[in-house]
N, C-alpha and C. Protein backbone atom coordinates (compact mmCIF):
# COMPACT_ATOMS: atom_id res chain seq x y z
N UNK A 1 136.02 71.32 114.93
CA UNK A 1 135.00 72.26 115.36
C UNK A 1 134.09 71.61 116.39
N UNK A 2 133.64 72.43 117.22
CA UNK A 2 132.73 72.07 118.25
C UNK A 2 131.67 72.43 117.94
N UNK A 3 130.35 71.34 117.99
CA UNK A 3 129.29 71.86 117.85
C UNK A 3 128.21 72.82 118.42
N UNK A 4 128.98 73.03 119.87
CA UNK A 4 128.32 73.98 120.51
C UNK A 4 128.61 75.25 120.51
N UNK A 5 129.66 75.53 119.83
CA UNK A 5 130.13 76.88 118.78
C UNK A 5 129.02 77.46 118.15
N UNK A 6 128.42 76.00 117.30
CA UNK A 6 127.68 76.30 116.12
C UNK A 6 126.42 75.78 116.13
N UNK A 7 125.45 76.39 116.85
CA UNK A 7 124.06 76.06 117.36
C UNK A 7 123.21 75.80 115.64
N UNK A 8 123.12 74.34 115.60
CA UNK A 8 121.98 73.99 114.43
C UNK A 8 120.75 74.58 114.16
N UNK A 9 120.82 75.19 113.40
CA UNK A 9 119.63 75.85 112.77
C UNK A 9 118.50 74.60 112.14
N UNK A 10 117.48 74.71 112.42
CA UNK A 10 116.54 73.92 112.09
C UNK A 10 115.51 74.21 111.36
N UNK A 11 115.47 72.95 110.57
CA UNK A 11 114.77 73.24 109.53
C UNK A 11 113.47 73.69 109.43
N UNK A 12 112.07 74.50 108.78
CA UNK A 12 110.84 74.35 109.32
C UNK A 12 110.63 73.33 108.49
N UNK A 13 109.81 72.63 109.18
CA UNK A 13 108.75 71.24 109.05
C UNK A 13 108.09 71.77 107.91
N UNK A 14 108.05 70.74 106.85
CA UNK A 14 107.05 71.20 105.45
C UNK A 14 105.71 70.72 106.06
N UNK A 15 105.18 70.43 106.84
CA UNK A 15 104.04 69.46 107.38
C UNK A 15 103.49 70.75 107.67
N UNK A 16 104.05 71.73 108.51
CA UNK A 16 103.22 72.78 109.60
C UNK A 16 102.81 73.65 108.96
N UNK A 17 102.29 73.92 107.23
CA UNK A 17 101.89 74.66 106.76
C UNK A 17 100.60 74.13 106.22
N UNK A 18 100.74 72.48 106.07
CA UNK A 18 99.58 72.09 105.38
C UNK A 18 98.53 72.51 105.84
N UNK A 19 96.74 72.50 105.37
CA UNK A 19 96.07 72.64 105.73
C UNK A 19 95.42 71.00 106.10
N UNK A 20 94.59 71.48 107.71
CA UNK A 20 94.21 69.67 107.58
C UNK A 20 92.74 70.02 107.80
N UNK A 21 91.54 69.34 107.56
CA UNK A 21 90.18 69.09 107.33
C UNK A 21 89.89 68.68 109.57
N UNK A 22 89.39 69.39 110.42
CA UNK A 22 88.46 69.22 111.58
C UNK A 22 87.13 69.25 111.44
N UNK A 23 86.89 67.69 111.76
CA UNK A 23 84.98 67.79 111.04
C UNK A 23 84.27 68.04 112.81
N UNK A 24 83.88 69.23 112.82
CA UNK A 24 83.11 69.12 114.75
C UNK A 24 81.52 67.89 114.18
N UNK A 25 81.33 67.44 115.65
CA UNK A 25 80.39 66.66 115.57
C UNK A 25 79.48 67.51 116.85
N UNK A 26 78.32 67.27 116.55
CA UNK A 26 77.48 68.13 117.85
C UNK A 26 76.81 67.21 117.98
N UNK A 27 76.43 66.07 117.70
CA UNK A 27 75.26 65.06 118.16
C UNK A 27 74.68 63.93 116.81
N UNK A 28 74.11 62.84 117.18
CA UNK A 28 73.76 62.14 116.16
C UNK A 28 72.05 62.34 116.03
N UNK A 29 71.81 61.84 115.24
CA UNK A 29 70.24 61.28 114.88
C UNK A 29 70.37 59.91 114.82
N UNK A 30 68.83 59.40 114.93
CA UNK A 30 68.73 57.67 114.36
C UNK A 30 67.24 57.62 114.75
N UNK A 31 67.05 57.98 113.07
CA UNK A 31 65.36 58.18 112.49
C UNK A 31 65.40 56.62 112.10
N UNK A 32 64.08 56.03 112.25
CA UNK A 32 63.87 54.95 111.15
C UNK A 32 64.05 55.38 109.85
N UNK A 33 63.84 54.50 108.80
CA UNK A 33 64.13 54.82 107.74
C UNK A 33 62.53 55.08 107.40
N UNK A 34 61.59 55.09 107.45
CA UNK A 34 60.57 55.66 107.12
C UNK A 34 60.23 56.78 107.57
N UNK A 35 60.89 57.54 108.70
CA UNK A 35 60.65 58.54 108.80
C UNK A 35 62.29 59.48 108.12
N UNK A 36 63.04 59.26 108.22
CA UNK A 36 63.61 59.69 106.73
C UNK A 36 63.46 59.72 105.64
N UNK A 37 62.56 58.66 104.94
CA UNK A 37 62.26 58.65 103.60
C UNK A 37 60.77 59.74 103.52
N UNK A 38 60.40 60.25 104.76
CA UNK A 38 59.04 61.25 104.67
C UNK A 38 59.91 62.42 104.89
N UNK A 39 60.93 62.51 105.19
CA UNK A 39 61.78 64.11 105.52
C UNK A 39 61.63 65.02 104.51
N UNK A 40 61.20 66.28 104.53
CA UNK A 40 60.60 67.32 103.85
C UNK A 40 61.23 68.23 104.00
N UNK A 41 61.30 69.82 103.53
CA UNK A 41 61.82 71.16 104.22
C UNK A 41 60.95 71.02 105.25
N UNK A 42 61.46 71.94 106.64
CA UNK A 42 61.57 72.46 107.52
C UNK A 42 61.05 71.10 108.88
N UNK A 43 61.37 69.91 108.11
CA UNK A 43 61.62 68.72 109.31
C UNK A 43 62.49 68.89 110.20
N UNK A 44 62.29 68.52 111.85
CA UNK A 44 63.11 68.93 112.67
C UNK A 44 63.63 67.16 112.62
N UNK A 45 64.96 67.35 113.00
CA UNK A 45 65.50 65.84 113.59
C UNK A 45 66.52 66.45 114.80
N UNK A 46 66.14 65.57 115.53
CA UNK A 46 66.03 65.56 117.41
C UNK A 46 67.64 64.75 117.65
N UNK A 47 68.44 65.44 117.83
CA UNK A 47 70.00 65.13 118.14
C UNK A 47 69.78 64.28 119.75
N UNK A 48 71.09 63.29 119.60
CA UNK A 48 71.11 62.94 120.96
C UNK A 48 72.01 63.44 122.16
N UNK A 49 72.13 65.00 121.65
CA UNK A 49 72.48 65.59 122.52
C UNK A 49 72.03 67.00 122.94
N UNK A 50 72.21 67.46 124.37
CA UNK A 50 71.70 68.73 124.36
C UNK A 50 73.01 70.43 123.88
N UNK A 51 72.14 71.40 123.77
CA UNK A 51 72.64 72.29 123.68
C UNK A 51 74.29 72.95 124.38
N UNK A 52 73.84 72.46 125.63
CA UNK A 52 75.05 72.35 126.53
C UNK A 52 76.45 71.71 126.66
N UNK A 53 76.11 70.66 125.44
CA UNK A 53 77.08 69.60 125.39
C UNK A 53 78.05 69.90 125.05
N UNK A 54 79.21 69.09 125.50
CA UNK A 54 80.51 69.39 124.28
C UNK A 54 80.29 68.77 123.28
N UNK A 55 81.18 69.25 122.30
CA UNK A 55 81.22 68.64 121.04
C UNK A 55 82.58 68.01 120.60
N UNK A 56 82.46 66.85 120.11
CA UNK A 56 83.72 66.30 119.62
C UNK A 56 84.48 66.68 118.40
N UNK A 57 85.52 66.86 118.36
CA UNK A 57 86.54 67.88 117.39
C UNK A 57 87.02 66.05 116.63
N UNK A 58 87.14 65.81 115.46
CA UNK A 58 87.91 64.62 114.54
C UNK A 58 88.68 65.14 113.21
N UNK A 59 90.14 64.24 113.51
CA UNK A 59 90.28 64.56 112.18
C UNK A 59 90.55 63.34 111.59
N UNK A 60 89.94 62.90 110.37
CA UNK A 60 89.38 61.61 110.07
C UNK A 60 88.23 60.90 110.87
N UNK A 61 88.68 59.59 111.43
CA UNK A 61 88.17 59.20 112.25
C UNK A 61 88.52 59.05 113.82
N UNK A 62 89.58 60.01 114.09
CA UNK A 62 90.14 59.49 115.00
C UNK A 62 90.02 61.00 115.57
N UNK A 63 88.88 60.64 117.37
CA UNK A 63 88.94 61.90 117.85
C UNK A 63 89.75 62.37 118.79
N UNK A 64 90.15 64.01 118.65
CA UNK A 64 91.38 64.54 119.10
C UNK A 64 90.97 65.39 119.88
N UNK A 65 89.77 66.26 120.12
CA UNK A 65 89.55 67.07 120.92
C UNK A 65 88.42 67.39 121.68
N UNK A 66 87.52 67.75 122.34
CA UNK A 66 86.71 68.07 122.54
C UNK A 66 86.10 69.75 123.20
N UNK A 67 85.03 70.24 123.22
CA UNK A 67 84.62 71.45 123.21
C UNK A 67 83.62 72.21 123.36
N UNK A 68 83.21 73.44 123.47
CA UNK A 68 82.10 73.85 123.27
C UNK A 68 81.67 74.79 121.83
N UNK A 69 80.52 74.32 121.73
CA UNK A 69 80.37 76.18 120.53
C UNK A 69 80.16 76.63 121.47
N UNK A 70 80.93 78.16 120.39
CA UNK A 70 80.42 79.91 120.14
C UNK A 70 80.42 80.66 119.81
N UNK A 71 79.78 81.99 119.99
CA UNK A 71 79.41 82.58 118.78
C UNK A 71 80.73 83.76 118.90
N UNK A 72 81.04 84.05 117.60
CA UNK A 72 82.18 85.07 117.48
C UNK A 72 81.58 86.15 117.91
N UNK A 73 82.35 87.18 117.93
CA UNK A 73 82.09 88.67 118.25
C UNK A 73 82.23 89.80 117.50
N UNK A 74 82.22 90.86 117.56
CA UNK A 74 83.08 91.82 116.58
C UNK A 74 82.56 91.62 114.83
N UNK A 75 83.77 91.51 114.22
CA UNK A 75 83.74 91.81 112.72
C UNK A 75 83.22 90.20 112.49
N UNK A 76 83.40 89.20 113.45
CA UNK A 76 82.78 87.51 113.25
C UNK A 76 81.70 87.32 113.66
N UNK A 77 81.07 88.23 114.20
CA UNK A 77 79.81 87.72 114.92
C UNK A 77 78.60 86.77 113.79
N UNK A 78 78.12 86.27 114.73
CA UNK A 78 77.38 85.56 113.73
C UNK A 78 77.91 83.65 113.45
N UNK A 79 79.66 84.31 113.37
CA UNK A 79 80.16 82.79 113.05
C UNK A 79 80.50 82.26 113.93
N UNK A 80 80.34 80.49 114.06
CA UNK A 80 80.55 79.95 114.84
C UNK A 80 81.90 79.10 115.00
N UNK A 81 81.97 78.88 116.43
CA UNK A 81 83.61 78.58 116.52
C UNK A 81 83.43 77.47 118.10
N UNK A 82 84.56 77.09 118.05
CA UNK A 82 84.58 75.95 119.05
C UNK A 82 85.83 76.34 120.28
N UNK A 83 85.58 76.46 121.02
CA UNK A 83 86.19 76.70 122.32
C UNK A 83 87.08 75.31 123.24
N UNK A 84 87.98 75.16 122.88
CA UNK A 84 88.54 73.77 122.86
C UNK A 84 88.91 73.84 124.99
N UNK A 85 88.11 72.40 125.45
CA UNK A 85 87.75 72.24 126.89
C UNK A 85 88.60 71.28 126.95
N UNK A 86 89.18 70.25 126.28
CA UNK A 86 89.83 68.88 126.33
C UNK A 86 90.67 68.77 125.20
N UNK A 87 92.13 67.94 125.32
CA UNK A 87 92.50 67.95 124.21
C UNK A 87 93.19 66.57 124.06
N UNK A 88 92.99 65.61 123.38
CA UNK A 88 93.09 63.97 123.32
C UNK A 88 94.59 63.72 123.30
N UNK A 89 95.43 62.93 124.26
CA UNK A 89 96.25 62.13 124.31
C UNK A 89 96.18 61.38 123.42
N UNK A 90 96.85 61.08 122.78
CA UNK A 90 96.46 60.60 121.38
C UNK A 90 97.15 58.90 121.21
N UNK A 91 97.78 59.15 122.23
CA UNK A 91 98.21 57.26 122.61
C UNK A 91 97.49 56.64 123.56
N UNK A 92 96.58 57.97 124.30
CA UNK A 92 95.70 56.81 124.45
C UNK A 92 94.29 57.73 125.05
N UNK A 93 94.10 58.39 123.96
CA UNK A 93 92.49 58.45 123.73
C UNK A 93 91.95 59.85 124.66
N UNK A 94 90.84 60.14 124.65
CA UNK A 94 90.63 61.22 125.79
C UNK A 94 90.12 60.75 126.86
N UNK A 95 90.12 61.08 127.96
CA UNK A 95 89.68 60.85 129.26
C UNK A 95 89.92 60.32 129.80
């Protein structure tokens, strides 16, 4: 038999169903610790980034994407979602 008779059917990947954990990052803080240990309700802490920024997409520690928020529409409005601008080469990093 020839195999090009008989085109291999392939298997689906048990992997492509899992669910995997994307933690977005929008910016850091770096309070002293005395002004963390005074943090109260409705304390603001001041990110080191602006509104405009992208945001970095990770899964674990290792980042894979980058992006913007926004806001859904329709029956989602309200929820927020990430608009993917970059997407990491992953042998060797983004940018």
């Amino acid at each position: 038999m020839n195999d090009t008779q008989f085109p291999k059917t392939e298997k689906p990947n048990p992997f492509e169903t899992v669910p995997i954990e994307v933690t977005v990052s929008v910016g850091r803080a770096r309070p002293l610790i005395r002004d963390l240990l005074n943090m109260g309700e409705n304390t603001v802490l001041t990110l080191d980034k602006r509104i405009e920024d992208p945001v970095d997409l990770y899964v674990g520690d290792q980042l894979v994407a980058r992006g913007v928020l926004e806001e859904m529409e329709g029956d989602q409005a309200g929820q927020l979602a990430v608009r993917l601008t970059e997407i990491a080469d992953l042998q060797n990093g983004i940018g």
